[in-house]
N, C-alpha and C. Protein backbone atom coordinates (compact mmCIF):
# COMPACT_ATOMS: atom_id res chain seq x y z
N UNK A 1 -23.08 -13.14 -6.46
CA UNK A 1 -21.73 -13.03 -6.98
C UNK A 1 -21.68 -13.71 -8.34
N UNK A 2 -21.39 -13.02 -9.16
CA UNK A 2 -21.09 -13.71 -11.05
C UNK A 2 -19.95 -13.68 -11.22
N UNK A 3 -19.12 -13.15 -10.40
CA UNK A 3 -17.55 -13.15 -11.01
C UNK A 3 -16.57 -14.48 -10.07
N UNK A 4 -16.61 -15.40 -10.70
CA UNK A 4 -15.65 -16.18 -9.51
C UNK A 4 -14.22 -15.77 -9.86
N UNK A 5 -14.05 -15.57 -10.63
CA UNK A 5 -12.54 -14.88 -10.54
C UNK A 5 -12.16 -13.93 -9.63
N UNK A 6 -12.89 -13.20 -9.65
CA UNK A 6 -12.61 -12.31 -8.37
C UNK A 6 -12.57 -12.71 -6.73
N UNK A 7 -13.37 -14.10 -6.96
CA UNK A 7 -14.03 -14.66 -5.74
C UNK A 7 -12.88 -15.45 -5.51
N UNK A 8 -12.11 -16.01 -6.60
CA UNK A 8 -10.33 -16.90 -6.26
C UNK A 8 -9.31 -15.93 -5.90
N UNK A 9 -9.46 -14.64 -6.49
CA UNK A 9 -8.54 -13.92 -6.74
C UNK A 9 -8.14 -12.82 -5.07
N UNK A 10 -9.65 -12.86 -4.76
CA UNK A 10 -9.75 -12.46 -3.28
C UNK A 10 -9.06 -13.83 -2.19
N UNK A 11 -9.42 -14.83 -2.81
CA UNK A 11 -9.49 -16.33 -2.25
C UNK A 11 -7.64 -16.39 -1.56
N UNK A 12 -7.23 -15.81 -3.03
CA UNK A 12 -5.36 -16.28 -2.70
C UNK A 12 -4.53 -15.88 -1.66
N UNK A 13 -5.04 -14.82 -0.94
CA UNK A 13 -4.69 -13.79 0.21
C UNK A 13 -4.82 -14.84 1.39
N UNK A 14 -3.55 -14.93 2.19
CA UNK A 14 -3.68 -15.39 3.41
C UNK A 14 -4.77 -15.07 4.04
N UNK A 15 -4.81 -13.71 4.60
CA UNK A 15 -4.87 -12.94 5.11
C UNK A 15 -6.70 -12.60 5.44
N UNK A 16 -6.82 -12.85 3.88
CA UNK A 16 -8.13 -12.88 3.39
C UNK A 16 -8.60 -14.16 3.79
N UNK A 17 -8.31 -15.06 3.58
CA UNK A 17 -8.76 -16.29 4.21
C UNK A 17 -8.61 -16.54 5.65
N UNK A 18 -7.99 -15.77 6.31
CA UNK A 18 -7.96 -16.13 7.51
C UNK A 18 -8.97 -15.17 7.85
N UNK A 19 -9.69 -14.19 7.31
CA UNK A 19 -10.61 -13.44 7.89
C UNK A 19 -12.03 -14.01 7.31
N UNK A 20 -11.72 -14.30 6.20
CA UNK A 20 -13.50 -15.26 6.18
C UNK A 20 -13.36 -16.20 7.11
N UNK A 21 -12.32 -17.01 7.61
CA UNK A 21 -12.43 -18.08 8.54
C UNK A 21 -13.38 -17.83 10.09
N UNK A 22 -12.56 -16.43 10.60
CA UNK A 22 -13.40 -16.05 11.39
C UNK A 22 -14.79 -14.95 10.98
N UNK A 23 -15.27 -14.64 10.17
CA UNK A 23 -16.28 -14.93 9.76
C UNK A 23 -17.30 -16.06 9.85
N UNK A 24 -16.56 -17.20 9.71
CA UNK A 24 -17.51 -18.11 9.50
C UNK A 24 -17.75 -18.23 10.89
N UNK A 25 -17.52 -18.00 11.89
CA UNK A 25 -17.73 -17.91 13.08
C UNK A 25 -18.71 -16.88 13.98
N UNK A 26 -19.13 -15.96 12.92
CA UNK A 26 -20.21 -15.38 13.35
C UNK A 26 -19.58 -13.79 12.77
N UNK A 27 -20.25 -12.79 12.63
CA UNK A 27 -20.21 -11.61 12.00
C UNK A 27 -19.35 -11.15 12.93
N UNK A 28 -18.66 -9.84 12.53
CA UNK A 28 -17.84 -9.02 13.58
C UNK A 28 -17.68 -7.85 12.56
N UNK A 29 -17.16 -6.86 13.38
CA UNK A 29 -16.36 -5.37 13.72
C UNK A 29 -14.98 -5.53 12.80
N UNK A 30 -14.53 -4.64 12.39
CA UNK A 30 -13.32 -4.32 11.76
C UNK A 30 -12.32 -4.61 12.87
N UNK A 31 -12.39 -3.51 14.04
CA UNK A 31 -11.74 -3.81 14.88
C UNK A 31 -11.44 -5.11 15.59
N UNK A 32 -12.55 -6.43 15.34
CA UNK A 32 -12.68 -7.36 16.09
C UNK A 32 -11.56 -8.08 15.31
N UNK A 33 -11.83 -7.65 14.02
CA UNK A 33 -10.81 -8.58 12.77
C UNK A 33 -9.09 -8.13 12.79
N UNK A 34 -9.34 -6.87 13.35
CA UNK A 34 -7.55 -6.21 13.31
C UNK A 34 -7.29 -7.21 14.70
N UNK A 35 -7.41 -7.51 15.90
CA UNK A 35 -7.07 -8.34 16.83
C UNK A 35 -5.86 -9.63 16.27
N UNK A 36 -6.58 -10.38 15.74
CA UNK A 36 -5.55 -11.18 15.42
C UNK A 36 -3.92 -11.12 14.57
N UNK A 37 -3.91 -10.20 14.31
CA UNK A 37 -3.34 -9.68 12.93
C UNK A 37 -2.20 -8.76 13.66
N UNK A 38 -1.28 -8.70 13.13
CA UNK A 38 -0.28 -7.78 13.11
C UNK A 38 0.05 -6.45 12.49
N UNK A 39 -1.87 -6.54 11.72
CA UNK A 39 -1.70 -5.08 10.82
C UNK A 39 -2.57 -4.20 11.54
N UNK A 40 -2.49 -3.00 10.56
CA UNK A 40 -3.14 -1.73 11.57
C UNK A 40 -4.72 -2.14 10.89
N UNK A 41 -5.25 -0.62 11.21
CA UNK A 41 -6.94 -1.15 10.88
C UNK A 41 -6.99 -0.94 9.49
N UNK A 42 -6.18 0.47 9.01
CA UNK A 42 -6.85 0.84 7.67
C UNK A 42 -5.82 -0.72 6.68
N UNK A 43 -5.17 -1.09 7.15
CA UNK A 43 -4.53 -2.57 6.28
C UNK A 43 -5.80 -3.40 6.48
N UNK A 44 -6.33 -3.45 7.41
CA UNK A 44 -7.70 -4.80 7.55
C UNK A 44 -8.80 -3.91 6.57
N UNK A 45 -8.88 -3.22 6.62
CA UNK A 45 -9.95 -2.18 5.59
C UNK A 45 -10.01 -2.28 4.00
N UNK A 46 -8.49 -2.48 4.07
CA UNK A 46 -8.22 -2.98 2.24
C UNK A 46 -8.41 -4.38 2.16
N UNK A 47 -8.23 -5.06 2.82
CA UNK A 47 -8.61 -6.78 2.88
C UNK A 47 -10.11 -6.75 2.79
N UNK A 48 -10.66 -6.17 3.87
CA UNK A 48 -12.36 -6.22 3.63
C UNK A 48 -12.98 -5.66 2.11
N UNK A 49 -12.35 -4.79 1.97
CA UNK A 49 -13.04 -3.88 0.80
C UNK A 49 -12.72 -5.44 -0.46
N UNK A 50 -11.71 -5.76 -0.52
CA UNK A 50 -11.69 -6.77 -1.79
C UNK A 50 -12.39 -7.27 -1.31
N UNK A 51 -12.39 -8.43 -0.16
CA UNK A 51 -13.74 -9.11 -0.25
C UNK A 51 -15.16 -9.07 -0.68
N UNK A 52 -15.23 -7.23 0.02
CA UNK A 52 -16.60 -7.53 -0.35
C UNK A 52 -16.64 -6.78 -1.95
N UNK A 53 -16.11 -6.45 -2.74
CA UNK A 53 -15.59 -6.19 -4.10
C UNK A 53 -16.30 -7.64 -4.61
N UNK A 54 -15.25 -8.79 -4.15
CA UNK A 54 -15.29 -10.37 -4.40
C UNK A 54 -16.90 -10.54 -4.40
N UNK A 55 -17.62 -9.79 -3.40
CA UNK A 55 -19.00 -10.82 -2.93
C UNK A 55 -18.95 -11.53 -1.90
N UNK A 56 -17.97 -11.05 -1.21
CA UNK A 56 -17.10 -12.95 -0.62
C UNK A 56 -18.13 -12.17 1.08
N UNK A 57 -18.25 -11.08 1.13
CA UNK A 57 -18.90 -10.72 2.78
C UNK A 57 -19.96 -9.56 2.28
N UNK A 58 -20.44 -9.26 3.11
CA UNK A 58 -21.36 -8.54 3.32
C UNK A 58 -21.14 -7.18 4.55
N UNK A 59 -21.24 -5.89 4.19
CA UNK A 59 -21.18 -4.84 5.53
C UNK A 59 -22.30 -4.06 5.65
N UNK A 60 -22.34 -3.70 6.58
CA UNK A 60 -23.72 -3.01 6.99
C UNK A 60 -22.83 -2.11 8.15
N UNK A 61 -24.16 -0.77 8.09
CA UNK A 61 -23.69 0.35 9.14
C UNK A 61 -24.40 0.14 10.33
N UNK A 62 -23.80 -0.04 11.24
CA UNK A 62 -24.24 0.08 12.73
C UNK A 62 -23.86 1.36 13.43
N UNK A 63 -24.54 2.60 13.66
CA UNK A 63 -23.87 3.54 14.16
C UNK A 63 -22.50 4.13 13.41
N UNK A 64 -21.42 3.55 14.35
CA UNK A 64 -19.80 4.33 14.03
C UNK A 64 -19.14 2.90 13.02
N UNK A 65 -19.89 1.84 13.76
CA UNK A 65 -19.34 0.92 13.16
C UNK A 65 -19.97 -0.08 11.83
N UNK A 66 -19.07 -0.70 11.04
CA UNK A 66 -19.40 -1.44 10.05
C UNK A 66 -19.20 -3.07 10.06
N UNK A 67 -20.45 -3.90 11.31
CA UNK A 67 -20.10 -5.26 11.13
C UNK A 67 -19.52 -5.77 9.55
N UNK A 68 -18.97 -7.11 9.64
CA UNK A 68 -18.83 -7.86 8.30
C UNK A 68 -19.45 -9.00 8.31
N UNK A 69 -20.11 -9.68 7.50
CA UNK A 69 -20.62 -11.35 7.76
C UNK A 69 -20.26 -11.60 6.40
N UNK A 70 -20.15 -13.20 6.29
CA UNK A 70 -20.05 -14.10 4.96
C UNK A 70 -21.49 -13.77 4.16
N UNK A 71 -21.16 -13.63 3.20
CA UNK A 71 -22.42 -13.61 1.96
C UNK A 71 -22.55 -15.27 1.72
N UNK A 72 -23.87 -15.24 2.05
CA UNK A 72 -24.04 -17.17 1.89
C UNK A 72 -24.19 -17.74 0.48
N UNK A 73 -24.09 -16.08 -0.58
CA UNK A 73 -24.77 -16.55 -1.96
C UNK A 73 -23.49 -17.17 -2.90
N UNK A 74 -22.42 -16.07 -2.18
CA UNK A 74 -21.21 -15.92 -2.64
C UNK A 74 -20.36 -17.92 -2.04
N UNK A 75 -20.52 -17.81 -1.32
CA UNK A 75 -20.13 -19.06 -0.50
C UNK A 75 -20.67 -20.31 -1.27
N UNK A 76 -22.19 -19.94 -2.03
CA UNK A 76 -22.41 -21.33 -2.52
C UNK A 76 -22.67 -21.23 -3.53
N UNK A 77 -21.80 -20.32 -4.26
CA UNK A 77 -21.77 -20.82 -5.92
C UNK A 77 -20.37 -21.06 -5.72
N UNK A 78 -19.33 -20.60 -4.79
CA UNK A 78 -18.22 -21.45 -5.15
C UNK A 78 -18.33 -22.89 -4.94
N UNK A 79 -19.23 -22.98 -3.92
CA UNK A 79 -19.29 -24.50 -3.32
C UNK A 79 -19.60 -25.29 -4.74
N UNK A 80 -20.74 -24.66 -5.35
CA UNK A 80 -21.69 -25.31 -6.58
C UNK A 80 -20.15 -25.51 -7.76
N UNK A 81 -19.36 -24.46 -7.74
CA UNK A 81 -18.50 -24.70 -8.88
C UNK A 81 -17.20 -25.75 -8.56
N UNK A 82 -17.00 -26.00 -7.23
CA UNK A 82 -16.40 -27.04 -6.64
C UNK A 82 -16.84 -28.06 -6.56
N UNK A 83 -17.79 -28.45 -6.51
CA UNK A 83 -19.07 -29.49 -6.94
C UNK A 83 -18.82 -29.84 -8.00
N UNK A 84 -19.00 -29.51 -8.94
CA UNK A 84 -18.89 -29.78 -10.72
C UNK A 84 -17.37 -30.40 -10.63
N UNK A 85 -16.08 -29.79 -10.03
CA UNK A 85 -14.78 -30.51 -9.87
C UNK A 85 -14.94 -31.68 -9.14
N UNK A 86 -15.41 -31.77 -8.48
CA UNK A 86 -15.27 -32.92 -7.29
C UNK A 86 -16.01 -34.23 -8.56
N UNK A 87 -16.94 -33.98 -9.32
CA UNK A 87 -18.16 -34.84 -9.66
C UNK A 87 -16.75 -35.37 -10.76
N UNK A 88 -16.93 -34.56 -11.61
CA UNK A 88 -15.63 -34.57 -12.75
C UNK A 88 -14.21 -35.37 -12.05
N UNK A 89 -14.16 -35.53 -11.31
CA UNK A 89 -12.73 -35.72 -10.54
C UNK A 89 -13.31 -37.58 -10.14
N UNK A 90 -14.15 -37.48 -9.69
CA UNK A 90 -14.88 -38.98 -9.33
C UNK A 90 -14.73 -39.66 -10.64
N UNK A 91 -15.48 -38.99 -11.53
CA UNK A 91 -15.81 -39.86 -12.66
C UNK A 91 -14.54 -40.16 -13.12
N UNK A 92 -13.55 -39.44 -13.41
CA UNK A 92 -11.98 -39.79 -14.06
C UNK A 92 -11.73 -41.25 -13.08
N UNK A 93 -11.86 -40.85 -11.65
CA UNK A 93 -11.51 -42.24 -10.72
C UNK A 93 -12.07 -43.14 -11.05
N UNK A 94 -13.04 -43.17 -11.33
CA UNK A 94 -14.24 -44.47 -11.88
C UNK A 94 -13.43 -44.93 -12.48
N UNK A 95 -13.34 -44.35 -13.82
CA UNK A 95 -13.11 -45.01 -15.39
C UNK A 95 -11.53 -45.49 -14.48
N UNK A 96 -10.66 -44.76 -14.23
CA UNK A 96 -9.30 -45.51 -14.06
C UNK A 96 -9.45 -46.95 -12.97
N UNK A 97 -10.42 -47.10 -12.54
CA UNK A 97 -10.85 -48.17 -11.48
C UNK A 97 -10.99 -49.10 -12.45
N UNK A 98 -11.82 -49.06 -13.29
CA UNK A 98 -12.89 -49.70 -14.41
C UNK A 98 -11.39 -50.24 -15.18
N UNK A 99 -10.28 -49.47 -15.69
CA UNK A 99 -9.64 -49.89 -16.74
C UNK A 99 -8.65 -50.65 -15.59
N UNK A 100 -7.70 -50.72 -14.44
CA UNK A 100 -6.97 -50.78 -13.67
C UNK A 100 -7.72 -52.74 -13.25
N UNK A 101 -9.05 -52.59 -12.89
CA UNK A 101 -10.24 -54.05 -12.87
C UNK A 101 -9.56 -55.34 -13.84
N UNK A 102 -9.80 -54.31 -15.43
CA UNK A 102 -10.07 -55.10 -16.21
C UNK A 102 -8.36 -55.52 -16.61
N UNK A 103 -7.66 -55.02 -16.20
CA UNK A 103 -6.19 -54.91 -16.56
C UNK A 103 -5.74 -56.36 -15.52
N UNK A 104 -6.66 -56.41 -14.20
CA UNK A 104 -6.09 -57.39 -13.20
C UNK A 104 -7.18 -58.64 -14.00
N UNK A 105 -7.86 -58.75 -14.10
CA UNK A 105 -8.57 -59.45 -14.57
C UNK A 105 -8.04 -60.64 -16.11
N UNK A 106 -7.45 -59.77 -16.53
CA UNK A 106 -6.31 -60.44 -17.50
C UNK A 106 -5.44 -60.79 -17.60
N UNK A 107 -4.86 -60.42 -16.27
CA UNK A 107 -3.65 -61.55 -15.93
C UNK A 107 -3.43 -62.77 -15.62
């Protein structure tokens, strides 16, 4: 996956997130994914198709049917670009620790 925009943009969907969730729980059926949901199948069909648009899953033909699983590649370059926030986000805490120290220190 090279586009993370697409990969947030899929991301913002309830709906969508509640279906990678069960994903992450092991691959399934279209039909397995309309279960929870209050929509029909071809509505779960347009949710899948962005995803995997996104990168965000993976489908394959089984016979009649088309399991879905998480794409693990897609999964860990967001992780990797959430990473870079988290690191960036520490370091700001540092320095305000560092200046907040030296601020008690002078009183």
């Amino acid at each position: 996956m090279s586009n993370l925009d697409a990969a947030f943009s899929a991301l913002a969907d309830p709906t969508r997130r509640a279906i990678l969730a069960r994903l992450a729980l092991g691959e399934a059926t279209v039909m397995e994914l309309v279960e929870p949901f209050e929509m029909t199948q071809p509505a779960i069909s347009r949710h899948l198709k962005v995803l995997e648009g996104a990168g965000l899953i993976i489908r394959r033909v089984e016979g009649t049917k088309r399991p879905c699983r998480l794409a693990p590649a897609a999964v860990n370059e967001i992780d990797q670009w959430l990473a870079m926030l988290r690191q960036a986000l520490s370091a700001n805490y540092n320095r305000l620790d560092d200046v907040l120290a030296a601020m008690k220190t002078e009183e």
